[in-house]
C-alpha atoms as a PDB file:
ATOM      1  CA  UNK A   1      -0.681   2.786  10.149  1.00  0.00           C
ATOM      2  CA  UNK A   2      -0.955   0.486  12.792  1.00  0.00           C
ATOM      3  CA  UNK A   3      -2.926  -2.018  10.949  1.00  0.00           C
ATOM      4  CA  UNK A   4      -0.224  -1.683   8.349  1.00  0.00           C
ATOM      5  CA  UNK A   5       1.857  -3.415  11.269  1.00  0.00           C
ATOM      6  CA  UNK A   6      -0.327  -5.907  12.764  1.00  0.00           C
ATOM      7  CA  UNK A   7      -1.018  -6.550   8.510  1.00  0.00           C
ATOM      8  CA  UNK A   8       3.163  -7.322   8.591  1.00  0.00           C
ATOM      9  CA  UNK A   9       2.658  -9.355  11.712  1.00  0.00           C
ATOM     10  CA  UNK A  10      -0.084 -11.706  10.297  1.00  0.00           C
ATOM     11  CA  UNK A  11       0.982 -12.403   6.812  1.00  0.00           C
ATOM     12  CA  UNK A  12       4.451 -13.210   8.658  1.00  0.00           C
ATOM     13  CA  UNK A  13       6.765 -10.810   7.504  1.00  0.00           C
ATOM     14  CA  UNK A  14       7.406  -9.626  11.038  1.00  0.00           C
ATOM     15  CA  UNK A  15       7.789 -11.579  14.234  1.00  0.00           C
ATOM     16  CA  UNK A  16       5.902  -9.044  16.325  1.00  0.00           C
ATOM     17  CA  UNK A  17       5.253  -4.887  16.502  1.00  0.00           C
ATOM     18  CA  UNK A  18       8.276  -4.222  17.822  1.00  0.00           C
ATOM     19  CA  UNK A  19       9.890  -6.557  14.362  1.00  0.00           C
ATOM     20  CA  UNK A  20       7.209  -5.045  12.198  1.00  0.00           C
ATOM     21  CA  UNK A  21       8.364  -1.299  13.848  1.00  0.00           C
ATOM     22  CA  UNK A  22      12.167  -2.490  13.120  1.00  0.00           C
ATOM     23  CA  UNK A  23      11.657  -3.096   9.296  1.00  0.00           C
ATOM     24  CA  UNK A  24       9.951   0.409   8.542  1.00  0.00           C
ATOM     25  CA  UNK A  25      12.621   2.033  10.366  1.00  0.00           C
ATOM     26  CA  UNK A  26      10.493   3.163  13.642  1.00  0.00           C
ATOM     27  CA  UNK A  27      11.787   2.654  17.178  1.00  0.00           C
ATOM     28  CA  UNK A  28       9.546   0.895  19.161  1.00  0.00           C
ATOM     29  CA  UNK A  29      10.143   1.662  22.144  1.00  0.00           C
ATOM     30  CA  UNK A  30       8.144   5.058  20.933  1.00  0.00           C
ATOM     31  CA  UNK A  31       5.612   3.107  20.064  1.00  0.00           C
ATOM     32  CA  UNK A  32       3.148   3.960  23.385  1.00  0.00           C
ATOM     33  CA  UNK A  33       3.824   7.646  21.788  1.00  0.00           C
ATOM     34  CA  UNK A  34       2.210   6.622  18.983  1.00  0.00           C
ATOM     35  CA  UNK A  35      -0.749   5.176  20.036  1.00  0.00           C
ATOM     36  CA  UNK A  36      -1.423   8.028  22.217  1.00  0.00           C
ATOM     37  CA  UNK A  37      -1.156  11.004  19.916  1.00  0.00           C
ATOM     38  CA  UNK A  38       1.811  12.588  20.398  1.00  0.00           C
ATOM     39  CA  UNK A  39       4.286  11.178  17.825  1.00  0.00           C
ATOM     40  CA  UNK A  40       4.152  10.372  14.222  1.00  0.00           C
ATOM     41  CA  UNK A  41       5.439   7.839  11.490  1.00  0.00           C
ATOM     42  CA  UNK A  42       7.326   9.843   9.146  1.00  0.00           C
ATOM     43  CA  UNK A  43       6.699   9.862   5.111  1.00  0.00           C
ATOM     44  CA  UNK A  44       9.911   7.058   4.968  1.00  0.00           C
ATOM     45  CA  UNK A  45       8.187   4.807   7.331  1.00  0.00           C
ATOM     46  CA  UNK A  46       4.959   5.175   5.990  1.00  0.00           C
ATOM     47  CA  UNK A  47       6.057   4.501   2.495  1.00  0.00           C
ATOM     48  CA  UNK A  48       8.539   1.729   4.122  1.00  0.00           C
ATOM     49  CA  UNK A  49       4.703   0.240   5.353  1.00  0.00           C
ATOM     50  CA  UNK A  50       3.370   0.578   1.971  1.00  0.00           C
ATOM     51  CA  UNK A  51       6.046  -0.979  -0.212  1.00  0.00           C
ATOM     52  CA  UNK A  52       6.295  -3.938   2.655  1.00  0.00           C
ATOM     53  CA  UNK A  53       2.798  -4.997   2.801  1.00  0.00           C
ATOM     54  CA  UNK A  54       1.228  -3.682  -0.564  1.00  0.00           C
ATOM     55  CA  UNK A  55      -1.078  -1.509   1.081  1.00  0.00           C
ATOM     56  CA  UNK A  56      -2.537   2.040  -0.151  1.00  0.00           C
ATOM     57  CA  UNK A  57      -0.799   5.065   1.240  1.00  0.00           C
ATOM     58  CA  UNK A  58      -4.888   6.108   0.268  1.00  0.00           C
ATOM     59  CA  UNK A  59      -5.780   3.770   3.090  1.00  0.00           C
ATOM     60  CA  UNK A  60      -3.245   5.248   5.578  1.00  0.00           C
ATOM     61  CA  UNK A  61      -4.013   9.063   5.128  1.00  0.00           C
ATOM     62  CA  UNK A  62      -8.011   7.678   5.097  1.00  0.00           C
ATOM     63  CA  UNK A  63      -8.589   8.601   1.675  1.00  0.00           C
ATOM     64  CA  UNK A  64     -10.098   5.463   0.786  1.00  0.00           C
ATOM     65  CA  UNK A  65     -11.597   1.859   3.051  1.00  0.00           C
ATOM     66  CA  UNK A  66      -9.670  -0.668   0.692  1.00  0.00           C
ATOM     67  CA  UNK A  67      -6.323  -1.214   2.301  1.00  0.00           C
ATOM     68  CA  UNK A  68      -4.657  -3.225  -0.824  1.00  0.00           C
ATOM     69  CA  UNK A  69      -3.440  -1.419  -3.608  1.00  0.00           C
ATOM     70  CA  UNK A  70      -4.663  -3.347  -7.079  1.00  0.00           C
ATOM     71  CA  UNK A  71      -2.176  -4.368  -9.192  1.00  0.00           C
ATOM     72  CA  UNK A  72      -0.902  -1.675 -11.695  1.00  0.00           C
ATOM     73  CA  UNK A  73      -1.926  -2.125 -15.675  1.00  0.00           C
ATOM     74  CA  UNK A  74       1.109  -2.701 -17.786  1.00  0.00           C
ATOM     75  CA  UNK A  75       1.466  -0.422 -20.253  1.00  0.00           C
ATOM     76  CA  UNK A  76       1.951  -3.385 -23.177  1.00  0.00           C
ATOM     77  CA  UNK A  77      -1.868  -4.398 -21.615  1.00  0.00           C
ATOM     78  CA  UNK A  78      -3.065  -0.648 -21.967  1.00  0.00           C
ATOM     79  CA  UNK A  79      -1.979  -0.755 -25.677  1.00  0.00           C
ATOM     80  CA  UNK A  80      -3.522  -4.025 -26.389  1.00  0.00           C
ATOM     81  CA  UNK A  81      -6.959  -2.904 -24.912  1.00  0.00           C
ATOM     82  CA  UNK A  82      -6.273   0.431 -26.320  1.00  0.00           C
ATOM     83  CA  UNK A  83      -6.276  -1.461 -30.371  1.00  0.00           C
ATOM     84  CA  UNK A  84      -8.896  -3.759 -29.752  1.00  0.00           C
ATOM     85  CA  UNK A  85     -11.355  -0.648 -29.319  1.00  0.00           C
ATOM     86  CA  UNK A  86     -10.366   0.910 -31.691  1.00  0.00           C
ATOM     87  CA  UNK A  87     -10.230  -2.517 -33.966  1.00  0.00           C
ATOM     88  CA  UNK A  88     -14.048  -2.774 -32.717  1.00  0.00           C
ATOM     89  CA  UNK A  89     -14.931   0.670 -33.532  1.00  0.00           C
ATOM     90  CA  UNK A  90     -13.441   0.596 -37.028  1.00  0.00           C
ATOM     91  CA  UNK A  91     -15.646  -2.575 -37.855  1.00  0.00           C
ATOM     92  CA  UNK A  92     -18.891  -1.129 -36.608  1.00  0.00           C
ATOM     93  CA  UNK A  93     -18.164   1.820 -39.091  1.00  0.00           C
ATOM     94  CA  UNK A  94     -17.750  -0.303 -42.294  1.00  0.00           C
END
């Protein structure tokens, strides 16, 4: 989660931590807390972190390495890819 905030700091959505800390809702001054163990970033600020910077709650909970989310599939793009299969399928079969 804390990369989540240094992320915010270098793609200059937030000043600093204590900015990043601000926009997910988190008081900084608990921020020493943090880093040593005995507090927590709530769901809200997590997700806050996510939605911010684009990042995988995956990533966060260390369910995955890759911190980006990728880009959702429309569902119009699903369909399309969806009909050309089957459009390929039916002209193998004739």
């Amino acid at each position: 989660m804390l990369k989540l905030l240094d992320h915010m700091i270098k793609s200059n959505v937030a000043k600093n931590l204590g900015d990043a800390a601000e926009h997910i809702g988190f008081n900084n001054a608990n921020m020493w807390k943090v880093k040593r163990g005995k507090n927590k970033f709530t769901v809200d600020q997590i997700e806050a972190a996510c939605r911010i910077t684009g990042a995988s709650a995956d990533y966060v909970f260390g369910l995955t390495a890759t911190m980006m989310r990728k880009p959702a599939r429309r569902p119009i793009d699903q369909i399309r890819e969806a009909v050309q299969t089957l459009e390929t399928m039916l002209s193998k079969r004739q």
